[in-house]
N, C-alpha and C. Protein backbone atom coordinates (compact mmCIF):
# COMPACT_ATOMS: atom_id res chain seq x y z
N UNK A 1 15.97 46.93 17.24
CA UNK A 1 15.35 45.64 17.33
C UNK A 1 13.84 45.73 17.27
N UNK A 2 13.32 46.46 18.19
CA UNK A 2 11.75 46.87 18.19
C UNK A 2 11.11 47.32 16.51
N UNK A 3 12.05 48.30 15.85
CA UNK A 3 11.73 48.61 14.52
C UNK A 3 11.49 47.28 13.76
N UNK A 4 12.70 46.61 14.04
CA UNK A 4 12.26 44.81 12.67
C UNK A 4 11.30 44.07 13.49
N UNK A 5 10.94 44.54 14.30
CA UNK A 5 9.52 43.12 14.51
C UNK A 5 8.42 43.88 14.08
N UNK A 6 8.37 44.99 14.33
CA UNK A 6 6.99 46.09 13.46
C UNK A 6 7.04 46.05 12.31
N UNK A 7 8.08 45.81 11.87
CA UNK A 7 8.15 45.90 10.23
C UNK A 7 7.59 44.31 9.97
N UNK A 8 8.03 43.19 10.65
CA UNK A 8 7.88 41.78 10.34
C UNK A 8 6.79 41.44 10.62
N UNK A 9 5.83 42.28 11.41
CA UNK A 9 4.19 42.07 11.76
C UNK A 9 3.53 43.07 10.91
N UNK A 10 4.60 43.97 10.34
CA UNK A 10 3.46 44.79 9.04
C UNK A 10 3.40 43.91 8.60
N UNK A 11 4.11 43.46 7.83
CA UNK A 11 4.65 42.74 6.48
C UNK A 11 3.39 41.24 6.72
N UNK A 12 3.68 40.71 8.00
CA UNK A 12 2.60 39.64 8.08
C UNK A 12 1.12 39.88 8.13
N UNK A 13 0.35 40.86 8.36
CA UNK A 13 -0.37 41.85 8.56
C UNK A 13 -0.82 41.48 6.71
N UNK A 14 -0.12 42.48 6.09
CA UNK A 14 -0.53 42.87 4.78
C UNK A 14 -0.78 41.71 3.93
N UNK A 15 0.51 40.36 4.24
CA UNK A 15 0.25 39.54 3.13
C UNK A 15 -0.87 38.85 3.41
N UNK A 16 -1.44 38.53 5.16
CA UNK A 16 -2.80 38.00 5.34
C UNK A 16 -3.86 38.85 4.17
N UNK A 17 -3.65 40.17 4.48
CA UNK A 17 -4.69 40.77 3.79
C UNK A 17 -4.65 40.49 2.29
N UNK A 18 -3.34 40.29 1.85
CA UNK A 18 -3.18 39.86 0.32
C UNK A 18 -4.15 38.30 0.21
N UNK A 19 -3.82 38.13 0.89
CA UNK A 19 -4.29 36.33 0.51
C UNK A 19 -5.95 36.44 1.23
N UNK A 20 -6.25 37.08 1.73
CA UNK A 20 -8.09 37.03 2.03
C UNK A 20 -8.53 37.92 0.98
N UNK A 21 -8.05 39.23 0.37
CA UNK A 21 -8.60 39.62 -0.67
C UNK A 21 -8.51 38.47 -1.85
N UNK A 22 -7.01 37.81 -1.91
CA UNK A 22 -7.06 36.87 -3.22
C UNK A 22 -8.61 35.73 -2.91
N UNK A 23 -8.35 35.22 -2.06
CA UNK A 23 -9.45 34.20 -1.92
C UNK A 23 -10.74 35.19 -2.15
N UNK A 24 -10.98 35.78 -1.68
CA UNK A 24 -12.42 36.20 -1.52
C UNK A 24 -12.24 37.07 -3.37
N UNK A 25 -11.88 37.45 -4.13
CA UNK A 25 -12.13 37.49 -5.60
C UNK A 25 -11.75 36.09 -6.14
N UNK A 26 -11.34 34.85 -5.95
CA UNK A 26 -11.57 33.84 -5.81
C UNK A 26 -12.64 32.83 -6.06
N UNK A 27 -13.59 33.50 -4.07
CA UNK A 27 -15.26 32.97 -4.57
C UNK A 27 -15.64 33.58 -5.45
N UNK A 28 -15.33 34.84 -5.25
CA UNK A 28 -16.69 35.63 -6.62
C UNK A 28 -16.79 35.27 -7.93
N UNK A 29 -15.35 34.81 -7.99
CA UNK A 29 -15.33 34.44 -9.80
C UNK A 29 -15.92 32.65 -9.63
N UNK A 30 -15.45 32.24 -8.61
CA UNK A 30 -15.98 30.91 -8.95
C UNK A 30 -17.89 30.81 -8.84
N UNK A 31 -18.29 31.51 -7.55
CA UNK A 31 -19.44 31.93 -7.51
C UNK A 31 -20.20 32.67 -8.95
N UNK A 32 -19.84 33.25 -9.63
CA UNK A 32 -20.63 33.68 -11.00
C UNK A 32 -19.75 32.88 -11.95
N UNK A 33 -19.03 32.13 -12.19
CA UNK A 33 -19.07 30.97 -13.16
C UNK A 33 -20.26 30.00 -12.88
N UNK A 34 -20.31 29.71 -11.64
CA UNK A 34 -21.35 28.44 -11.07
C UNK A 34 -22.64 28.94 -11.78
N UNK A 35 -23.00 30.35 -11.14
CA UNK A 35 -24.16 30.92 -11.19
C UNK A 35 -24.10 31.00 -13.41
N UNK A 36 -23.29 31.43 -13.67
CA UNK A 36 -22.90 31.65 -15.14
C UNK A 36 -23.70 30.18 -16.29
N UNK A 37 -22.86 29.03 -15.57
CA UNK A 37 -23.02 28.07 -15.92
C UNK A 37 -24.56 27.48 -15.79
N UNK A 38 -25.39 27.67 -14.42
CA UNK A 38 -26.55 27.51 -14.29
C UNK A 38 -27.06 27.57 -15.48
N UNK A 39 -26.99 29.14 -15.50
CA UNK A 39 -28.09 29.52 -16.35
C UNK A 39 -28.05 29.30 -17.71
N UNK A 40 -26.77 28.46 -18.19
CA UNK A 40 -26.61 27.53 -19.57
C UNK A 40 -27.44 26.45 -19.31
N UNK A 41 -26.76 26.14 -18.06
CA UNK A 41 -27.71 24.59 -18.24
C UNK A 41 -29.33 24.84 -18.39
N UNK A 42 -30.19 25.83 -17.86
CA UNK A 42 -31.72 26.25 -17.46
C UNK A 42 -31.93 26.53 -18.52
N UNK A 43 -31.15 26.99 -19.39
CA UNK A 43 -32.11 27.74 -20.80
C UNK A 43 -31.41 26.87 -22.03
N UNK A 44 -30.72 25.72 -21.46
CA UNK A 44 -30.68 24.65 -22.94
C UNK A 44 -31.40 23.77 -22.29
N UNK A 45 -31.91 23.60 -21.03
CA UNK A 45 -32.98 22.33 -20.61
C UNK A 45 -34.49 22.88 -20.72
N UNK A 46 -34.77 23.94 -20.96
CA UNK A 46 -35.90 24.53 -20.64
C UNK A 46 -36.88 24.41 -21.74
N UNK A 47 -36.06 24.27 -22.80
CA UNK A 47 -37.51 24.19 -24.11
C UNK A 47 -37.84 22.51 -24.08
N UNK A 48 -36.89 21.84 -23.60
CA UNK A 48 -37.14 20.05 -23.45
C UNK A 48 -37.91 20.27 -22.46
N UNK A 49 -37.86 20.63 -21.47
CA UNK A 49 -38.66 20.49 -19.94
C UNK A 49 -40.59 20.64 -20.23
N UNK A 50 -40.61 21.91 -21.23
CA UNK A 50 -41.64 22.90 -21.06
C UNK A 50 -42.53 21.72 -22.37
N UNK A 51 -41.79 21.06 -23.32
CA UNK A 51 -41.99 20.15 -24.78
C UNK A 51 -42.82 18.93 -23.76
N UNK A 52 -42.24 18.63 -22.75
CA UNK A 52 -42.75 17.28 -22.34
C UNK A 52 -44.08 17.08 -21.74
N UNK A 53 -45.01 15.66 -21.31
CA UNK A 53 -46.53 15.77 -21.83
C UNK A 53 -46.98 16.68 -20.48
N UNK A 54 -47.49 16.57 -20.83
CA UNK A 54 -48.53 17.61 -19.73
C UNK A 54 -48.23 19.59 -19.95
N UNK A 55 -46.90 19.86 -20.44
CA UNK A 55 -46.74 21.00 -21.00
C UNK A 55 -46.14 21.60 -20.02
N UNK A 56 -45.89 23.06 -19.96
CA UNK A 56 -45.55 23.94 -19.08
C UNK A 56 -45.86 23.99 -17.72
N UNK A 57 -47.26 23.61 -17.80
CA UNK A 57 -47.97 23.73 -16.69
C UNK A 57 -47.61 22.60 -15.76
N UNK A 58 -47.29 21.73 -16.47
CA UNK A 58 -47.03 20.58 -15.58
C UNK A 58 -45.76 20.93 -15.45
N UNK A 59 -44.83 21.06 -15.55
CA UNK A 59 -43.75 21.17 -15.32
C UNK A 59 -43.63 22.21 -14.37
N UNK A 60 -44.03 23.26 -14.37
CA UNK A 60 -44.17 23.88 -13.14
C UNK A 60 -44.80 23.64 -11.81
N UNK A 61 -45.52 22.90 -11.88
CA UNK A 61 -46.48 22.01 -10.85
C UNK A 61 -45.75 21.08 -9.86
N UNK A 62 -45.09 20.56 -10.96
CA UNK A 62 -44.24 19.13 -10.41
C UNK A 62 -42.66 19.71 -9.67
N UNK A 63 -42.21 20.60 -9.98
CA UNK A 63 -41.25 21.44 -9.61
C UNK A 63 -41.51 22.16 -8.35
N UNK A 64 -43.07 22.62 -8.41
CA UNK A 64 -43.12 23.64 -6.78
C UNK A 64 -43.32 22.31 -6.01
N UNK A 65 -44.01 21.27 -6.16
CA UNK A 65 -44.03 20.19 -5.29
C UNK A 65 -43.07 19.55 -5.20
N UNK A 66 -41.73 19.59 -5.56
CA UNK A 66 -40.45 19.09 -5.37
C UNK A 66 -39.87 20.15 -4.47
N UNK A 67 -40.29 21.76 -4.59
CA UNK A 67 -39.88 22.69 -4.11
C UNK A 67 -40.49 22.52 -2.67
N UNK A 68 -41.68 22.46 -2.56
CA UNK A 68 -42.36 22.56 -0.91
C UNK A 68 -41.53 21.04 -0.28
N UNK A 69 -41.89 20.11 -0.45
CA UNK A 69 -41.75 19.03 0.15
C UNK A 69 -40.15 19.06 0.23
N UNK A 70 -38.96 19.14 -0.32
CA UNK A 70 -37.68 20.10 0.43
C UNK A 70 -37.71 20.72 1.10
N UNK A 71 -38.32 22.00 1.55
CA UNK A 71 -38.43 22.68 2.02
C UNK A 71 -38.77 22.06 3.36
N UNK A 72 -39.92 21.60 3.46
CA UNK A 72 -40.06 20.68 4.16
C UNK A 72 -39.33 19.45 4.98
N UNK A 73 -39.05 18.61 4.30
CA UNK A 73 -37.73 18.17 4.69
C UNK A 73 -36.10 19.04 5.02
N UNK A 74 -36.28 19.67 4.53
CA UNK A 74 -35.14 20.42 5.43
C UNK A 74 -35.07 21.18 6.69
N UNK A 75 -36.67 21.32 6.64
CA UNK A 75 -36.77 21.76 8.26
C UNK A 75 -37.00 20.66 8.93
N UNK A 76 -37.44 19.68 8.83
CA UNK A 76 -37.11 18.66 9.44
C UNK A 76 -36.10 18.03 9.91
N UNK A 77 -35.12 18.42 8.79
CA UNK A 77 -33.46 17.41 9.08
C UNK A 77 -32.76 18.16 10.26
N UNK A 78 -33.38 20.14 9.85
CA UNK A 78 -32.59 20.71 10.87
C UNK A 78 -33.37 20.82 12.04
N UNK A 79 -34.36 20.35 12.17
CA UNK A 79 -35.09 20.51 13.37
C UNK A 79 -34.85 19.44 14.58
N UNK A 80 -35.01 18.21 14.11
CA UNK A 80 -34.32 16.72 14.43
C UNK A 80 -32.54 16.53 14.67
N UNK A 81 -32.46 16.85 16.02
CA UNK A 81 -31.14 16.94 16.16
C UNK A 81 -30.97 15.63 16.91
N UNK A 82 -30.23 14.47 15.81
CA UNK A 82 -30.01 13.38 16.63
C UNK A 82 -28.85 13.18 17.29
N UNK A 83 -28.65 12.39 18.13
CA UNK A 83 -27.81 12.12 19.21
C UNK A 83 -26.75 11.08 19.05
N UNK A 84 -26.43 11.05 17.21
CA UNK A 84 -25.81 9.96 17.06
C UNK A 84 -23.91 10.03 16.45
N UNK A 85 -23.53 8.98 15.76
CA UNK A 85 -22.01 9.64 15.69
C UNK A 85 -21.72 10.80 14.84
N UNK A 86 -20.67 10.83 14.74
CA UNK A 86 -20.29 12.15 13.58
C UNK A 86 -20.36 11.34 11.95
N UNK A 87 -20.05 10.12 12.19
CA UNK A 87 -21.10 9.87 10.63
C UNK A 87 -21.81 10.03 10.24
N UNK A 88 -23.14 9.44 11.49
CA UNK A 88 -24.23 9.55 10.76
C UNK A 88 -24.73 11.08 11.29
N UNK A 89 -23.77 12.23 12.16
CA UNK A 89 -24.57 13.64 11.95
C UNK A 89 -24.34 14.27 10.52
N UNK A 90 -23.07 13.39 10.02
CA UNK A 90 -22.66 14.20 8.47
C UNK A 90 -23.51 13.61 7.76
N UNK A 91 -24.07 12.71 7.68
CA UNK A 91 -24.88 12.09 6.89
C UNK A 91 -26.20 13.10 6.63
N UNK A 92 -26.66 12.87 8.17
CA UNK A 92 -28.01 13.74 8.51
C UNK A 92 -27.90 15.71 7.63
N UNK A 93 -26.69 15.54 8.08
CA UNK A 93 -26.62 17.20 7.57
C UNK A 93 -27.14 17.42 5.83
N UNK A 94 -25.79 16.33 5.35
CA UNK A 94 -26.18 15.88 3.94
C UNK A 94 -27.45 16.12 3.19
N UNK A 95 -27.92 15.16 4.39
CA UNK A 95 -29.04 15.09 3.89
C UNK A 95 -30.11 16.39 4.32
N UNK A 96 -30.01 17.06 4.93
CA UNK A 96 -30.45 18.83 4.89
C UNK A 96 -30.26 19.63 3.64
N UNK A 97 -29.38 19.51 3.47
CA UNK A 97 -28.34 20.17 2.51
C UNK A 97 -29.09 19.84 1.11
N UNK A 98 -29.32 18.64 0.43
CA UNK A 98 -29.48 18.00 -0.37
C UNK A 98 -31.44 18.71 -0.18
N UNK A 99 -32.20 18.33 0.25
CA UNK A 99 -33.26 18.80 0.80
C UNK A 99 -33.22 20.50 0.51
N UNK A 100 -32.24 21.49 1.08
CA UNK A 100 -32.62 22.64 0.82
C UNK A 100 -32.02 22.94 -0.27
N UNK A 101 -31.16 22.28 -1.06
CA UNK A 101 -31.19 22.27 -2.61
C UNK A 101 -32.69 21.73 -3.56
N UNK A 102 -32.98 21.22 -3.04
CA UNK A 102 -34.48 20.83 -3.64
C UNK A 102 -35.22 21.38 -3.42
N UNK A 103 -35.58 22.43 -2.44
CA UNK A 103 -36.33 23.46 -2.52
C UNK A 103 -35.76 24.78 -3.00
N UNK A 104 -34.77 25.38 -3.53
CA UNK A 104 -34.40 26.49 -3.81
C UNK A 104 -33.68 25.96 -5.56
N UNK A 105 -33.49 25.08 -5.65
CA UNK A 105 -33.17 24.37 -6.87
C UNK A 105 -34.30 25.09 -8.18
N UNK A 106 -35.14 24.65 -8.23
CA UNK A 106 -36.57 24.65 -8.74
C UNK A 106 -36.77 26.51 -9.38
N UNK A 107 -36.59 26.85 -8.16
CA UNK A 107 -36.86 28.31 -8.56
C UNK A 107 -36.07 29.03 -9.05
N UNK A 108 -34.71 28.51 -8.58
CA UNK A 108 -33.45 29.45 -9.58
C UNK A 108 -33.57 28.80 -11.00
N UNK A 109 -34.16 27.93 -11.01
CA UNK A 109 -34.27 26.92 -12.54
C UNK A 109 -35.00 27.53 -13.08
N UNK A 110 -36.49 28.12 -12.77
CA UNK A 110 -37.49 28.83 -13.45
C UNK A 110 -36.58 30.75 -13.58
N UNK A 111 -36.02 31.01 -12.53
CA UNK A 111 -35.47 32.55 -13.06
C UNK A 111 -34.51 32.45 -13.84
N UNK A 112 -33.75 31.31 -13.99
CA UNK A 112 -32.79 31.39 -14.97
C UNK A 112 -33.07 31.13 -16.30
N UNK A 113 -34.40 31.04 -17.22
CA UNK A 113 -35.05 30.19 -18.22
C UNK A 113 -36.02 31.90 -18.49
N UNK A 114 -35.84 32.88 -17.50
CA UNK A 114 -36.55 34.06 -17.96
C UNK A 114 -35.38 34.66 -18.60
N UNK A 115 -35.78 35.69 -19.62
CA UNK A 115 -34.81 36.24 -20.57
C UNK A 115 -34.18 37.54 -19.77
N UNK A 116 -32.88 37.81 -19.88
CA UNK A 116 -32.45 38.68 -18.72
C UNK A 116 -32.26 40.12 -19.02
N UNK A 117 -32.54 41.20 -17.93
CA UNK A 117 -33.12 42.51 -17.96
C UNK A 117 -31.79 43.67 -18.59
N UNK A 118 -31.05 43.38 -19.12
CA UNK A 118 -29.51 43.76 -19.57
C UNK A 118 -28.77 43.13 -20.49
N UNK A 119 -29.95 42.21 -21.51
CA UNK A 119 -29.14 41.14 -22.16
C UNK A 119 -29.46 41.60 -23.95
N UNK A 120 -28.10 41.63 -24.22
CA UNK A 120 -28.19 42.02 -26.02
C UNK A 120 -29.65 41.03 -26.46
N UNK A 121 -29.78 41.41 -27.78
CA UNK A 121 -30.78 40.96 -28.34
C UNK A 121 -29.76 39.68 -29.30
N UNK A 122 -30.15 37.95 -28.70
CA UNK A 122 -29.43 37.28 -29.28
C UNK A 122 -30.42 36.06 -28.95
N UNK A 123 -29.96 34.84 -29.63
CA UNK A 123 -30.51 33.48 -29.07
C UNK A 123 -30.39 33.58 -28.04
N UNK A 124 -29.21 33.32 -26.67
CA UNK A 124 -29.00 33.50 -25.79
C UNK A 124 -30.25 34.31 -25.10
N UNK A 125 -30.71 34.90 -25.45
CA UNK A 125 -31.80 36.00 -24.42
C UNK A 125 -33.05 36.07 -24.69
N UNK A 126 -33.25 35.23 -25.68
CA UNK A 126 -34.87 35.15 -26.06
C UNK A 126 -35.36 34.31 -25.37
N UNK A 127 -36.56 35.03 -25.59
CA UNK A 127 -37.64 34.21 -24.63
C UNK A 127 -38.07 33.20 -24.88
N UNK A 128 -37.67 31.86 -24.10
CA UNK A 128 -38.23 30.49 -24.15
C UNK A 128 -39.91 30.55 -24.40
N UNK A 129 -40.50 30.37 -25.14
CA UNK A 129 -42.42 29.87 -24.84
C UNK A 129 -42.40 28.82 -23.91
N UNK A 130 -43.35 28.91 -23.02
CA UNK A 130 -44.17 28.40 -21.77
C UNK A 130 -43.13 28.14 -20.63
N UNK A 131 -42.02 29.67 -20.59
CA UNK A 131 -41.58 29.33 -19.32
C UNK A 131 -42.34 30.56 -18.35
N UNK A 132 -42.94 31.53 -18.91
CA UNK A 132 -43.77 32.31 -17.99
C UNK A 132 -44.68 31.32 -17.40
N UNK A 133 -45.55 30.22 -18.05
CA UNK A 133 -46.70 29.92 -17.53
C UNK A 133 -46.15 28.66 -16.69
N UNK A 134 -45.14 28.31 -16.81
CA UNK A 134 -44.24 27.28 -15.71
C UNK A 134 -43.66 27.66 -14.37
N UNK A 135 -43.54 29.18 -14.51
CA UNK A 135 -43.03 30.04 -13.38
C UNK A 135 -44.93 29.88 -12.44
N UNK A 136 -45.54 30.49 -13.32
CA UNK A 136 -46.65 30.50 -13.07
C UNK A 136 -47.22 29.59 -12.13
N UNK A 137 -47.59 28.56 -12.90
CA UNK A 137 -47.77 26.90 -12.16
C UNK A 137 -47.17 26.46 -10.95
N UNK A 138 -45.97 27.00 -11.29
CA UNK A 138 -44.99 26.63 -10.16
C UNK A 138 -45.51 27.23 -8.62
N UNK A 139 -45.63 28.52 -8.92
CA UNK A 139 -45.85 29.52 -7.81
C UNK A 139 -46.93 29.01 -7.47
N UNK A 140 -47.88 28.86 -8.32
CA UNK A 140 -49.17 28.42 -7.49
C UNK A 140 -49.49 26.89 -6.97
N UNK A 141 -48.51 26.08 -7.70
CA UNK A 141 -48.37 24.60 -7.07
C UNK A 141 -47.71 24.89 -5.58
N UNK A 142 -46.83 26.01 -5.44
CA UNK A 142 -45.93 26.14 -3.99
C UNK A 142 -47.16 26.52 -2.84
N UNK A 143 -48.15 27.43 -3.54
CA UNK A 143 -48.75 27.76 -2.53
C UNK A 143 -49.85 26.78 -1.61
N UNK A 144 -50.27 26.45 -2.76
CA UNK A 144 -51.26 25.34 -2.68
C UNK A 144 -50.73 23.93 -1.96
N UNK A 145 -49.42 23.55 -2.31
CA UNK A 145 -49.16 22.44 -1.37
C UNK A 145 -48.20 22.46 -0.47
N UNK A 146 -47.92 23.87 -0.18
CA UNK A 146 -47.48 24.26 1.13
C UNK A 146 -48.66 24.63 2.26
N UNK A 147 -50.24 25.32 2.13
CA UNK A 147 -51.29 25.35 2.25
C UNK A 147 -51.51 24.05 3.04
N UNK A 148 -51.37 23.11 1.90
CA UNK A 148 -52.15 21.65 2.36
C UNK A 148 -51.14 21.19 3.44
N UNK A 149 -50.12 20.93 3.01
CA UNK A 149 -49.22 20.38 4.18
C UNK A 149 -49.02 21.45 5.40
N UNK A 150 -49.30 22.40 5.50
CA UNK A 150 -49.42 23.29 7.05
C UNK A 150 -50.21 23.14 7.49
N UNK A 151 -51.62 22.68 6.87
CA UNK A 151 -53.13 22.49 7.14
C UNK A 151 -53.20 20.70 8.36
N UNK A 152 -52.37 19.94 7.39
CA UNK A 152 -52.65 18.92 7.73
C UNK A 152 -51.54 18.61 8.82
N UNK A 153 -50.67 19.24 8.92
CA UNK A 153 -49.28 19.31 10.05
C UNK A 153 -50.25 19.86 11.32
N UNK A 154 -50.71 20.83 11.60
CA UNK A 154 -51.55 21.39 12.26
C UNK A 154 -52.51 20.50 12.75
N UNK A 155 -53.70 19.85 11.65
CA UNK A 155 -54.45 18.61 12.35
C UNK A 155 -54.15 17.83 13.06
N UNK A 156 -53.44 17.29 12.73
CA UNK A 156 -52.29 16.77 13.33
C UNK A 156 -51.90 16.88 14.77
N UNK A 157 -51.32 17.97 15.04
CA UNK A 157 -50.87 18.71 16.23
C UNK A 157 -51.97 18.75 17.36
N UNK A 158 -53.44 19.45 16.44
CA UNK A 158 -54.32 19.19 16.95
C UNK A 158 -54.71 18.27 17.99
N UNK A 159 -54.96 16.93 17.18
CA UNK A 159 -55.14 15.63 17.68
C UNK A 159 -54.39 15.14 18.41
N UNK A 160 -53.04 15.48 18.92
CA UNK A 160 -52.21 15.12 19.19
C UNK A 160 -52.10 16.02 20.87
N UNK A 161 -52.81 17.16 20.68
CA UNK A 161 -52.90 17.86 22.26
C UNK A 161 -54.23 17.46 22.71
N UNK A 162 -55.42 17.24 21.77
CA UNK A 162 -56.62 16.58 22.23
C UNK A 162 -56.01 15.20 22.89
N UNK A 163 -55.40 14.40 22.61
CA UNK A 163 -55.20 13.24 23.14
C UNK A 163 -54.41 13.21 24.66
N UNK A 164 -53.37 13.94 24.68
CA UNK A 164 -52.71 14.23 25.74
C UNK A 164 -53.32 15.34 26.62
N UNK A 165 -54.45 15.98 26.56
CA UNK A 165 -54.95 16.52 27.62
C UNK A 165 -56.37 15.05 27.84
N UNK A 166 -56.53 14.09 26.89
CA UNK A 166 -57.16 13.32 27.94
C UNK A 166 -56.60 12.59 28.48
N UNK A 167 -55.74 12.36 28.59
CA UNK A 167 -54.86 11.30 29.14
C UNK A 167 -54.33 11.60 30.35
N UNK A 168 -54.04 13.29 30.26
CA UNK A 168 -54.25 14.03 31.72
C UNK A 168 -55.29 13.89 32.37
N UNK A 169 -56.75 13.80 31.96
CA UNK A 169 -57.78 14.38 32.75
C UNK A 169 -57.82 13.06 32.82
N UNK A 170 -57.73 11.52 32.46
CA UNK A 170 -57.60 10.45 32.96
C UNK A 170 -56.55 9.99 34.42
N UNK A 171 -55.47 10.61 34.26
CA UNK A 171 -54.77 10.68 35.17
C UNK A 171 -54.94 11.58 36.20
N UNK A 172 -55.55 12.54 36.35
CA UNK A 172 -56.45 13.12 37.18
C UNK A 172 -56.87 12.71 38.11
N UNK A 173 -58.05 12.33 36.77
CA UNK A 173 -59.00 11.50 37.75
C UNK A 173 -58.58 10.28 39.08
N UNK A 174 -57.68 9.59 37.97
CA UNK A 174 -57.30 8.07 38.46
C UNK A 174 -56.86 8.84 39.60
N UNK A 175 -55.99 9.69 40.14
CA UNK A 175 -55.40 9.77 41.35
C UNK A 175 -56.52 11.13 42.26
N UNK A 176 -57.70 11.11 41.82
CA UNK A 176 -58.21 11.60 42.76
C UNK A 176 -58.96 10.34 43.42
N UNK A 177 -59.15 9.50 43.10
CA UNK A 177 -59.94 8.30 43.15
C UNK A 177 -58.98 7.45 44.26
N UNK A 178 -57.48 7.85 43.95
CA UNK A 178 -56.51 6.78 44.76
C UNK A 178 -56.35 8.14 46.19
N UNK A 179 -56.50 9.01 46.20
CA UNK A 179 -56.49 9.79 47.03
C UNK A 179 -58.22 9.87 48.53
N UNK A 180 -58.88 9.64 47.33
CA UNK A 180 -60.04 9.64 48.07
C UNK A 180 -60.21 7.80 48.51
N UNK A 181 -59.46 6.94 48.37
CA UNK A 181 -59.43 5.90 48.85
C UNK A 181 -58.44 5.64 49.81
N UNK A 182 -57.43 6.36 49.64
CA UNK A 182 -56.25 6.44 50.45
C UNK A 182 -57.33 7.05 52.03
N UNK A 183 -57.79 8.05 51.78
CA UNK A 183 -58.33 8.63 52.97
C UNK A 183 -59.49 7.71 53.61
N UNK A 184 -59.94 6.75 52.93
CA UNK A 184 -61.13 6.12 53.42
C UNK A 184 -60.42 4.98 54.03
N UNK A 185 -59.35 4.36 53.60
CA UNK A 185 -58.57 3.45 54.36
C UNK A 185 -57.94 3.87 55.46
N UNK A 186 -57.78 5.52 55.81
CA UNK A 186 -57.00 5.92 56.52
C UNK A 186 -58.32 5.33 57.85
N UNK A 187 -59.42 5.62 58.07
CA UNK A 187 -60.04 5.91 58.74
C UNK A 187 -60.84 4.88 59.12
């Protein structure tokens, strides 16, 4: 009797393991189709993107500032933990989610539009013109208005402990004033 339940907990044992290896080669293939597919869509959108006015440069510009300000907002969504139903926390999450796709969006868009380090010599792998100088733009639009918005988050903060330490030293005061009157009435 002891032998068929060892055998009936191998047996359950192994097929778990059958079915988490199946799933997990599963993600991977669905995971590099996704990733596969990206990079169709990035390098048939990329010569329209780079064509439109302002050029490469703009297009990279306008992309890291879609990139920071996600970024941004997503630390916000996850920072802001509201206290409300499970709708609106799925909502809120959503909306994280959606946010740190807009900052990581942008940049897999610019690496996928570079020609790849293992790739036959074909249409497929040639090099788009003005997606180096869009990568470019990009990077330096990220720095620059991630810069500004830490700069001005900070001022901010600043002003914001300047105000509340006077408001202390007002309240201070006020109750040394009710203290030193308290004692003059005492007497």
């Amino acid at each position: 009797m002891t032998e068929r339940a060892g055998i009936g907990s191998r047996a359950q044992i192994g097929f778990g393991l059958a079915i988490a290896i199946g799933a997990g080669a599963a993600a991977v293939a669905l995971l590099l189709l996704v990733l596969g597919l990206w990079k169709s869509f990035a390098r048939a959108t990329a010569p329209t993107l780079v064509d439109l006015p302002g050029g490469s440069w703009m297009a990279g510009g306008v992309l890291g500032v879609v990139s920071v300000l996600g970024a941004f907002g997503g630390l916000w969504c996850v920072a802001a933990k509201p206290s409300r139903t499970g709708v609106q926390r799925a909502l809120w999450s959503l909306a994280a989610g959606v946010c740190c796709l807009a900052a990581i969006g942008p940049l897999f868009y610019f690496i996928s539009t570079l020609p790849g380090k293992n790739c036959s010599n074909g249409p497929k792998c040639a090099y788009i013109p003005g997606t180096g100088s869009a990568l470019l733009a990009y990077a330096m639009s990220v720095a620059l208005v991630a810069w500004i918005v830490l700069r001005t988050l900070s001022v901010l903060e600043e002003g914001h402990a300047a105000k509340e330490r006077t408001r202390m030293r007002n309240l201070r005061k006020r109750g040394r004033k009710s203290r030193a009157a308290r004692e003059r009435a005492r007497r």
